[in-house]
Protein backbone atom coordinates (compact mmCIF):
# COMPACT_ATOMS: atom_id res chain seq x y z
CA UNK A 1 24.05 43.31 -32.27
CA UNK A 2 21.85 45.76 -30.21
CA UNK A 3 23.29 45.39 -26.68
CA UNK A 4 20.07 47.01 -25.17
CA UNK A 5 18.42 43.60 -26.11
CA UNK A 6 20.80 41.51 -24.83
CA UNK A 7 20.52 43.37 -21.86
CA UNK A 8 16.92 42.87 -21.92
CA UNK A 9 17.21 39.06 -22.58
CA UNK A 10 19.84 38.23 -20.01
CA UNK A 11 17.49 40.13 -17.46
CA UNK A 12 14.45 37.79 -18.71
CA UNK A 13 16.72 34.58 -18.28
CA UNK A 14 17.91 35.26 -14.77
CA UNK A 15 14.53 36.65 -13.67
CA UNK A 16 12.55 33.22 -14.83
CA UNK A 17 15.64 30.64 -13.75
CA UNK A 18 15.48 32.13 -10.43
CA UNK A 19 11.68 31.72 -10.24
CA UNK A 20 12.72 27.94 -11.25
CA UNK A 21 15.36 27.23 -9.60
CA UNK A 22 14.46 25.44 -6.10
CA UNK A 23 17.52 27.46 -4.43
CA UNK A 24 21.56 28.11 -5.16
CA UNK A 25 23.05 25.75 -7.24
CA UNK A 26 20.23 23.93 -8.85
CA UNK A 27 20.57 23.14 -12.26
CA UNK A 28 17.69 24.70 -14.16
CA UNK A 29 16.93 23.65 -18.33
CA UNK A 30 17.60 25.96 -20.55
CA UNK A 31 14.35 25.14 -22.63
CA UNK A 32 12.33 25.51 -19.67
CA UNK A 33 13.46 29.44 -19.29
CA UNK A 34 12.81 29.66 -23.25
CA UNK A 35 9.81 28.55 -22.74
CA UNK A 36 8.50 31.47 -20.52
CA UNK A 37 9.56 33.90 -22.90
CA UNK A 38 10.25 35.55 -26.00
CA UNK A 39 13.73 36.16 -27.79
CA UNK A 40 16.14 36.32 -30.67
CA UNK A 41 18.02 33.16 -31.26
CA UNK A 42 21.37 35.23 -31.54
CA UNK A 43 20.53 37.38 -28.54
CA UNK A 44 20.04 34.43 -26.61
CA UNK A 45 23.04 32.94 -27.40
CA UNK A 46 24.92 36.25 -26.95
CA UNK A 47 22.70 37.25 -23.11
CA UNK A 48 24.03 33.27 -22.11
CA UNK A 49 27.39 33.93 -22.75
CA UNK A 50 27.71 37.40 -20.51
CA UNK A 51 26.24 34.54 -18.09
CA UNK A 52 28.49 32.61 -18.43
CA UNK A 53 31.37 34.73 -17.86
CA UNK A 54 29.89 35.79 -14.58
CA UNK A 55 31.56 34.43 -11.23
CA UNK A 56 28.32 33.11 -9.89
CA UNK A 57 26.63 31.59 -12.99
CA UNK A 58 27.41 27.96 -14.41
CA UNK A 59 26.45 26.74 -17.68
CA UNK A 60 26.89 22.95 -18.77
CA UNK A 61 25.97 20.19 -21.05
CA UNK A 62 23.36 17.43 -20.07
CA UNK A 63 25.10 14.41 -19.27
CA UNK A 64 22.24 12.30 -20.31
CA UNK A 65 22.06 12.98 -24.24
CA UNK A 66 19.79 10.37 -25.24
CA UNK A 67 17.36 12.35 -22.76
CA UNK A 68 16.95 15.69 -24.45
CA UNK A 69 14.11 16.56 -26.26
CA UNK A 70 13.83 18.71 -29.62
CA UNK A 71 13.03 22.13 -27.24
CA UNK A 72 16.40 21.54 -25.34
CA UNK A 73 18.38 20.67 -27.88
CA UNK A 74 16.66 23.99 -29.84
CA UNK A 75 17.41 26.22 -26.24
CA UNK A 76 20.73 24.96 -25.86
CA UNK A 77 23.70 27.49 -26.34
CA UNK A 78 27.49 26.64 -27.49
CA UNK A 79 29.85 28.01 -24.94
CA UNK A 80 33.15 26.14 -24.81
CA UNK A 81 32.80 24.18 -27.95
CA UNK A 82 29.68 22.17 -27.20
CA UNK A 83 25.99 22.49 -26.93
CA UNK A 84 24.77 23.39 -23.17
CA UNK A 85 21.77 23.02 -21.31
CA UNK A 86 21.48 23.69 -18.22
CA UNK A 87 22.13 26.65 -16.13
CA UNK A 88 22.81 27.23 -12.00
CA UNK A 89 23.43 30.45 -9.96
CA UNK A 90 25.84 29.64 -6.87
């Protein structure tokens, strides 16, 4: 995997959730950020979980399955087992 991309993409992603996010610790949709920007499917995956190894970065499911659409359940990574969608810098 070239790590210059993943890099590149994990820039991208906390770049545009910060533009989204309404201020520390709100949740922000994964398929929103995907939607402002071009990647790689496994350098997505691979830029989310550096994020989510970082002290100030949570990543998490959506409670409310029966409420995702196709582009979140398409954005969503698997860290911990499970599909996630939703991301939060605290």
């Amino acid at each position: 995997m070239d790590a210059s991309k993943v890099i590149k993409t994990k820039t991208q992603i906390v770049r545009i959730g910060q533009q989204l996010s309404r201020g520390y610790g709100d949740w922000v949709r994964l398929a929103d950020i995907a939607d402002r920007m071009d990647y790689e499917p496994p350098i997505w995956e691979a830029a989310f979980r550096e994020l989510a190894r970082e002290r100030n970065v949570s990543v998490m499911p959506d409670e409310n399955q029966m409420g995702l659409t196709q582009e979140d359940r398409w954005a969503a990574v698997t860290i911990g087992g499970g599909p996630n969608h939703l991301i939060a810098w605290f």
